[in-house]
N, C-alpha and C. Protein backbone atom coordinates (compact mmCIF):
# COMPACT_ATOMS: atom_id res chain seq x y z
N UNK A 1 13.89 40.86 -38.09
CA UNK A 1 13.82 40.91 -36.66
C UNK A 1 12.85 39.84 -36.17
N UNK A 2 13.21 39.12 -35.37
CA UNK A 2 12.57 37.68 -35.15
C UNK A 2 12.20 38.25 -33.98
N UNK A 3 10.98 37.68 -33.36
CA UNK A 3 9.78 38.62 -32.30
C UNK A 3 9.78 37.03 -31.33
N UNK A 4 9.98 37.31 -30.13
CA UNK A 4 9.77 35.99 -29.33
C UNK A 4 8.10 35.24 -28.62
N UNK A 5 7.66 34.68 -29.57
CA UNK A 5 5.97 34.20 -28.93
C UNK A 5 6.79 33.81 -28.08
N UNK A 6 5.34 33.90 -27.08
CA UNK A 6 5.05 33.73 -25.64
C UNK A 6 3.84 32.95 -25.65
N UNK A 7 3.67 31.29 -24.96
CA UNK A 7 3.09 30.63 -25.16
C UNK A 7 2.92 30.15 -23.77
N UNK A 8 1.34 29.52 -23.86
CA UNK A 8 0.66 29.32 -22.37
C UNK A 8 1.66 28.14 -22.20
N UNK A 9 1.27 28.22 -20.74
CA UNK A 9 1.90 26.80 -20.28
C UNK A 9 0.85 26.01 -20.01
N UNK A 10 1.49 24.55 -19.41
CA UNK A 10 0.21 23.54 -19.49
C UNK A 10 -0.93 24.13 -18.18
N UNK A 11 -0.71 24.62 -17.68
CA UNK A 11 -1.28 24.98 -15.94
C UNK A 11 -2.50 26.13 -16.35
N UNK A 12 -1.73 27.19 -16.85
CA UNK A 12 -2.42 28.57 -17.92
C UNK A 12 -3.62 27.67 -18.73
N UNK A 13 -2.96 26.94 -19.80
CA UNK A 13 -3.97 26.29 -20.85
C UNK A 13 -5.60 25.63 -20.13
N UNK A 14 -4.75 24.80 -19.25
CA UNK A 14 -6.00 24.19 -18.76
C UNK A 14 -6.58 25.00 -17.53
N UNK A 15 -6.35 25.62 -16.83
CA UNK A 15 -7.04 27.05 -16.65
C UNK A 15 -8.19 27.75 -17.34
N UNK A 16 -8.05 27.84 -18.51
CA UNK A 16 -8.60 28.97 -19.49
C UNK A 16 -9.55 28.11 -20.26
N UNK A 17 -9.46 26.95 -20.54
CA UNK A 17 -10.32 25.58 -21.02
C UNK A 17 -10.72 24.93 -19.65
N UNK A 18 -10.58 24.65 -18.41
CA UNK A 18 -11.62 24.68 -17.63
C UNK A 18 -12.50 25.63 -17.40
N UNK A 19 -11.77 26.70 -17.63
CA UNK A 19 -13.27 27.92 -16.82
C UNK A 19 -13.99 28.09 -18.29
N UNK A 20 -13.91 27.53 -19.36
CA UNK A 20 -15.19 27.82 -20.70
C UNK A 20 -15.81 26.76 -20.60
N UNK A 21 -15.45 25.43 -20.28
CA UNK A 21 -15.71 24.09 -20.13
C UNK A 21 -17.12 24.40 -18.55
N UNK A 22 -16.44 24.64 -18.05
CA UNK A 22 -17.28 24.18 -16.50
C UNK A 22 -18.72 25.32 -16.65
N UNK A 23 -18.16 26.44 -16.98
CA UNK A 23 -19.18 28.10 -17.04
C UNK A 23 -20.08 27.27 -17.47
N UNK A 24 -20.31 26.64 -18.51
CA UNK A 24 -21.47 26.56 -19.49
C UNK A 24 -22.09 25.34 -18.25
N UNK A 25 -21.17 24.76 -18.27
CA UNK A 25 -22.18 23.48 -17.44
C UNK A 25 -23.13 24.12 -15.79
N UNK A 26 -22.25 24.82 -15.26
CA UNK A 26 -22.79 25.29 -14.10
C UNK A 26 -23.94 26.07 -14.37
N UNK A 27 -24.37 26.62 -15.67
CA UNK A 27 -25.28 28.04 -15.89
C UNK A 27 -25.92 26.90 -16.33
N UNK A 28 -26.05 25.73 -16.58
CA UNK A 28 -26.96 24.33 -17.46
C UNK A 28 -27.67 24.27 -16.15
N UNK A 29 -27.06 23.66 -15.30
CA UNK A 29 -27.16 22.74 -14.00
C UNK A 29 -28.20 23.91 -12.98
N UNK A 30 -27.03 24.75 -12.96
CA UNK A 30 -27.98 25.89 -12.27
C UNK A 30 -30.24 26.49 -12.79
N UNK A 31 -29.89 26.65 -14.25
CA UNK A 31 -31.23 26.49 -14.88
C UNK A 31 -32.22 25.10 -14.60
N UNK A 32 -31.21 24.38 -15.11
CA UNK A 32 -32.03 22.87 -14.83
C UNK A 32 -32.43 22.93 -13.19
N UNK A 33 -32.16 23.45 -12.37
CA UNK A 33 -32.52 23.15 -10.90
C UNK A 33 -33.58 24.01 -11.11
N UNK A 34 -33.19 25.33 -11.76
CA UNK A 34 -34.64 26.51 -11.51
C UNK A 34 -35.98 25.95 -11.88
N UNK A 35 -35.84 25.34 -12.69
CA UNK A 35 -36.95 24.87 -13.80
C UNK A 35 -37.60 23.88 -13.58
N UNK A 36 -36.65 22.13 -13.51
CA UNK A 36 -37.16 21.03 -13.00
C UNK A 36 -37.37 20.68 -11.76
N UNK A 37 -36.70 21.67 -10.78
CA UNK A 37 -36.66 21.29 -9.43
C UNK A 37 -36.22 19.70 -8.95
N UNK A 38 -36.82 19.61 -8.04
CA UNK A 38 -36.66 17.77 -7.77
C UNK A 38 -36.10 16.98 -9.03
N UNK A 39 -36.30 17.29 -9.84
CA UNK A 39 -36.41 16.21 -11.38
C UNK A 39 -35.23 16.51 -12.12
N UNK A 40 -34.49 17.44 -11.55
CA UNK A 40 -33.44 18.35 -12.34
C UNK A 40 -32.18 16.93 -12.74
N UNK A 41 -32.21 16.22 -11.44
CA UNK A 41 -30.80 15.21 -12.16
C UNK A 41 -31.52 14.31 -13.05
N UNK A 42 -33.03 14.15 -13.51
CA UNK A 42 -33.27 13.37 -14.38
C UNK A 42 -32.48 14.55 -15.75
N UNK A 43 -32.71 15.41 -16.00
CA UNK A 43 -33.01 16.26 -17.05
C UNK A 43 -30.49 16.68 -17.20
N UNK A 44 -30.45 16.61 -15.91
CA UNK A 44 -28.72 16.27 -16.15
C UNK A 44 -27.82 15.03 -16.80
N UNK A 45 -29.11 13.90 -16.28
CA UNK A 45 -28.89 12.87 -16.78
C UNK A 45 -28.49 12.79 -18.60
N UNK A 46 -29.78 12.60 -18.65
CA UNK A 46 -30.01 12.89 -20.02
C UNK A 46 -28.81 13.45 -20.76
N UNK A 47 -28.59 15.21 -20.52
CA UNK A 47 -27.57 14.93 -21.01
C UNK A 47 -26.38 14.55 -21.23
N UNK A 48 -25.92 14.36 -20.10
CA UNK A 48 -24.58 13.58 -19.61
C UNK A 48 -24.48 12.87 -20.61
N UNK A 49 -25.77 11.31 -20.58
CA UNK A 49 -25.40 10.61 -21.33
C UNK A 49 -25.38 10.59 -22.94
N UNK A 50 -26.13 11.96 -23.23
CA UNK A 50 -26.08 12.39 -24.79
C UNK A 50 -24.42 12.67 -25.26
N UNK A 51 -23.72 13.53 -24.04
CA UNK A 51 -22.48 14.14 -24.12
C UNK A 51 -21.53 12.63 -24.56
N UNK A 52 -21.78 11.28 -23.25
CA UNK A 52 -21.23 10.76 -23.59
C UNK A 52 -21.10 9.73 -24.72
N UNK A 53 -21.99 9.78 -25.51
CA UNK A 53 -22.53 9.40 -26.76
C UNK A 53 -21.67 10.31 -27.77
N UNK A 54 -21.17 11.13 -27.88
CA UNK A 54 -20.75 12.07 -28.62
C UNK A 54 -19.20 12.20 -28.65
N UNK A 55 -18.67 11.14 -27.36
CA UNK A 55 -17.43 11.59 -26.91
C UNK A 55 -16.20 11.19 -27.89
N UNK A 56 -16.74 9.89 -28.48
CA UNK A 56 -15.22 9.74 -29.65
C UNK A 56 -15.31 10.57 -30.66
N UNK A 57 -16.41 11.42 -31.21
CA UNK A 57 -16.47 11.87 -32.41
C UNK A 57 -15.46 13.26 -31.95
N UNK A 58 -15.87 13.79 -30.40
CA UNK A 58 -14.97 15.17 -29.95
C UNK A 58 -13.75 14.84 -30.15
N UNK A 59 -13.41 13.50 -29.60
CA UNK A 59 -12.21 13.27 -29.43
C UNK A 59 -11.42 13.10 -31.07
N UNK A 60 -12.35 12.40 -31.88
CA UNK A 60 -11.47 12.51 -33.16
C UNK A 60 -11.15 13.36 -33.55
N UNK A 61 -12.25 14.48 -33.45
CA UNK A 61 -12.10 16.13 -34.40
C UNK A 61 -10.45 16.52 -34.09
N UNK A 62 -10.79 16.71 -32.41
CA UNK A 62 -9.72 17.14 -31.94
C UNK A 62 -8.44 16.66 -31.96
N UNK A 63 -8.53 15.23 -31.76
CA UNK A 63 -6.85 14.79 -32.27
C UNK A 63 -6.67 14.77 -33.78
N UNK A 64 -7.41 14.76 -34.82
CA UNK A 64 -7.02 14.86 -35.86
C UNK A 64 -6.78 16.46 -36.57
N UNK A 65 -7.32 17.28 -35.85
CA UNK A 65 -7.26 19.14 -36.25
C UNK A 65 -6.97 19.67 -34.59
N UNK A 66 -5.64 19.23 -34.25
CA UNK A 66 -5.12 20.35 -32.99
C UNK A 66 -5.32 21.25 -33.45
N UNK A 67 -5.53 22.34 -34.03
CA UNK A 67 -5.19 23.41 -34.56
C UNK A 67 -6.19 24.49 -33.64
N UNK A 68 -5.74 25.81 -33.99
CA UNK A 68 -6.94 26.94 -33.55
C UNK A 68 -8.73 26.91 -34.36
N UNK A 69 -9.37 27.32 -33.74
CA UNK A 69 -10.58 27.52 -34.94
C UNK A 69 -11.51 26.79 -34.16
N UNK A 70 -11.51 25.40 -33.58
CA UNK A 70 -12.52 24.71 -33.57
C UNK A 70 -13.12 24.22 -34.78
N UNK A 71 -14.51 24.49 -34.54
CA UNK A 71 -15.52 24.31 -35.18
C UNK A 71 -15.73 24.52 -36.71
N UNK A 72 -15.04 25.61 -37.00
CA UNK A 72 -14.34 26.51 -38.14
C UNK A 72 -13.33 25.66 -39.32
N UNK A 73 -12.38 25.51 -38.20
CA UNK A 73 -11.22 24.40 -38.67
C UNK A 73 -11.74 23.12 -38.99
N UNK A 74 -12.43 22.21 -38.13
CA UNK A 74 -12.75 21.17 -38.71
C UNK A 74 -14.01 21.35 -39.42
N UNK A 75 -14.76 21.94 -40.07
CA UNK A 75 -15.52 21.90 -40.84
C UNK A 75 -14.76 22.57 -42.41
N UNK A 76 -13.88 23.14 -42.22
CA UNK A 76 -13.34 23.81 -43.57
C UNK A 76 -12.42 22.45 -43.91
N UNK A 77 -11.90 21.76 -43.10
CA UNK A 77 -11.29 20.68 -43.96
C UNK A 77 -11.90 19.45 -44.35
N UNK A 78 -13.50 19.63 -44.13
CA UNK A 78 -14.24 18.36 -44.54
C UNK A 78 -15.45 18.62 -45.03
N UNK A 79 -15.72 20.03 -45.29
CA UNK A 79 -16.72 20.58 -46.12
C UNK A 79 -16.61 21.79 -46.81
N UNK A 80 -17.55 22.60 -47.31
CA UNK A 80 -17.53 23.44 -47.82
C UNK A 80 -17.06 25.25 -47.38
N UNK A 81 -16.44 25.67 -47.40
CA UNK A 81 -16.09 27.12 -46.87
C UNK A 81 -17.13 27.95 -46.40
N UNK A 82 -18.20 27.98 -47.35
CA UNK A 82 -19.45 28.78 -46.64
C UNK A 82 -20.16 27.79 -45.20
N UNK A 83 -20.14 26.43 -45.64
CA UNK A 83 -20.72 26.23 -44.38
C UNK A 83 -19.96 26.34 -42.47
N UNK A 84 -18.26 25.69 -43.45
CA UNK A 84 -17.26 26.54 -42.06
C UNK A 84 -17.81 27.79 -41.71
N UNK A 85 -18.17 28.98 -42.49
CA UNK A 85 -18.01 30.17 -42.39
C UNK A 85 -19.41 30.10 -41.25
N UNK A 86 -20.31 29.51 -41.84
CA UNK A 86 -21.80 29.55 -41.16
C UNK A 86 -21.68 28.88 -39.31
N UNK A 87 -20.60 28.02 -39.30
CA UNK A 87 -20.38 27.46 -38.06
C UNK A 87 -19.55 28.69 -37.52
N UNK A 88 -18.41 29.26 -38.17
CA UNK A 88 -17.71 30.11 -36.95
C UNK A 88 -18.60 31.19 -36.74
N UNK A 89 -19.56 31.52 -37.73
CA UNK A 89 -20.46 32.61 -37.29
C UNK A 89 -21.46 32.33 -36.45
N UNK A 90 -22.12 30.78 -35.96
CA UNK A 90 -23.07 30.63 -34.84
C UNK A 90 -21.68 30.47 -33.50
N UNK A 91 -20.73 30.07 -33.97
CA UNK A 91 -19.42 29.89 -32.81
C UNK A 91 -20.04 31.82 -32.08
N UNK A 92 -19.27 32.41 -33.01
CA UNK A 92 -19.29 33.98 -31.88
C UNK A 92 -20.19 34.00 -31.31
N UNK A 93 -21.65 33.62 -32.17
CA UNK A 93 -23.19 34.32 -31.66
C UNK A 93 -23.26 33.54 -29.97
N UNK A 94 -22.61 32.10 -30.21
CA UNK A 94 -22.32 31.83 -29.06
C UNK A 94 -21.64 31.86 -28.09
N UNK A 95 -20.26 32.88 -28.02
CA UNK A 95 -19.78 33.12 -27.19
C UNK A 95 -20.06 34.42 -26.94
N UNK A 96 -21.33 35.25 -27.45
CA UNK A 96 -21.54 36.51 -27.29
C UNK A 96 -22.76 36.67 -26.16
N UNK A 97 -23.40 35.66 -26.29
CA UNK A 97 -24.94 35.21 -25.54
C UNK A 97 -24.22 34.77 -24.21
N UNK A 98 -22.85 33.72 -24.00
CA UNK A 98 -21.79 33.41 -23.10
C UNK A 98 -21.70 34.28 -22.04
N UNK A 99 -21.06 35.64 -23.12
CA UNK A 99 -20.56 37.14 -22.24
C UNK A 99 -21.86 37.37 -21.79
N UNK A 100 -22.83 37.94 -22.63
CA UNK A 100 -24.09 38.64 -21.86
C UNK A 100 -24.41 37.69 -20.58
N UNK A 101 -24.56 36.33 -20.88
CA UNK A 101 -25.44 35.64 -19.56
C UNK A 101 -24.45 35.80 -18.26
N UNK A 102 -23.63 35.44 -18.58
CA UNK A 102 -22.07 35.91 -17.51
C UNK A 102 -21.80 36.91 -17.04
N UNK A 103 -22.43 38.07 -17.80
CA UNK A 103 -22.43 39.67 -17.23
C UNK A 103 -23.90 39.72 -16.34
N UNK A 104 -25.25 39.33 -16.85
CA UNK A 104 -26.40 38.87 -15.82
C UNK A 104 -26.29 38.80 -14.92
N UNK A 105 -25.81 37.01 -14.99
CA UNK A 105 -25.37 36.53 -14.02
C UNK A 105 -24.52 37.01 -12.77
N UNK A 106 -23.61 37.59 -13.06
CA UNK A 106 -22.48 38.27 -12.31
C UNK A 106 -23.67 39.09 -11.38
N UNK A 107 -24.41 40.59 -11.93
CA UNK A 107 -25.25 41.19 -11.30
C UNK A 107 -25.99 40.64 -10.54
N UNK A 108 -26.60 39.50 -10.93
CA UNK A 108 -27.29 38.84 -9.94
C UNK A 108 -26.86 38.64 -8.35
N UNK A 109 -25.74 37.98 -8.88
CA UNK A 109 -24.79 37.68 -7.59
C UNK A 109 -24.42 38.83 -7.29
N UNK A 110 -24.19 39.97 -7.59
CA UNK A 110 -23.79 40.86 -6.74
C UNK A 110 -24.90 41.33 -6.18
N UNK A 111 -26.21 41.29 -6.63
CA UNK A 111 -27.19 42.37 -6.10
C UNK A 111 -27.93 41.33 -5.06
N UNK A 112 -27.20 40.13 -4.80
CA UNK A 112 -27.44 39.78 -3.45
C UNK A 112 -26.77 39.22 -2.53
N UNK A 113 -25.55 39.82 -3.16
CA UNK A 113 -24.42 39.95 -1.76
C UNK A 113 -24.51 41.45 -1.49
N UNK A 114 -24.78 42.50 -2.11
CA UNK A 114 -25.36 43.67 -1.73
C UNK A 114 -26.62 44.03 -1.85
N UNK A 115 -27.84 43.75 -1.18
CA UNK A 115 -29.11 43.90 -1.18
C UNK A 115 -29.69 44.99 -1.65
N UNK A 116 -28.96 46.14 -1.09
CA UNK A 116 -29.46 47.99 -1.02
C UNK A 116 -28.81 48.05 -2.93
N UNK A 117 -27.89 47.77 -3.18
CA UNK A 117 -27.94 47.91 -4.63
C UNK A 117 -29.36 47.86 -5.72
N UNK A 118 -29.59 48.88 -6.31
CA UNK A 118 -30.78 48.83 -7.40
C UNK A 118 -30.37 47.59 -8.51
């Protein structure tokens, strides 16, 4: 019995990879203002241009391992299994710290679009 996948479309895909893509940067940008104040686009700077320093190596991973996994995937085909294993395991820790700051966050914003909320 052959089962029919159901697969994102291009609109869905980049949807779901903008909002993991942008989250992280806005909760960056947002801190960096708390912290540096005035000085904050020096400290954006910075990394911008670290990011863009980094950009053919993303780009190789990724066109050479489309695949699922990330981080996981391209480290198991160019190193050792335990150390893949050690990357997909800081991967979750980091999309777990993701959820929590995003659940924070969220409260935040709600508890001051509703003030009287504890």
């Amino acid at each position: 019995m052959n089962k029919v996948q159901h697969k994102l479309n291009q609109l869905s895909a980049t949807a779901i990879c903008g909002n993991d893509i942008s989250s992280s940067v806005l909760y960056v940008s947002a801190l960096a203002i708390a912290f540096a104040g005035q000085y904050a686009w020096i400290t954006l700077l910075i990394v911008s241009l670290v990011l863009f320093l980094f950009r053919k190596i993303y780009g190789e991973v990724v066109g050479a391992l489309p695949l699922n996994g990330g981080a996981y995937n391209a480290l198991l085909n160019t190193t050792s299994k335990s150390t893949a294993s050690f990357a997909a395991t800081l991967t979750i820790l980091s999309y777990m710290a993701t959820a929590v700051i995003s659940a924070n966050e969220a409260i935040h914003y709600l508890h001051h679009l509703i003030p009287a909320m504890p």
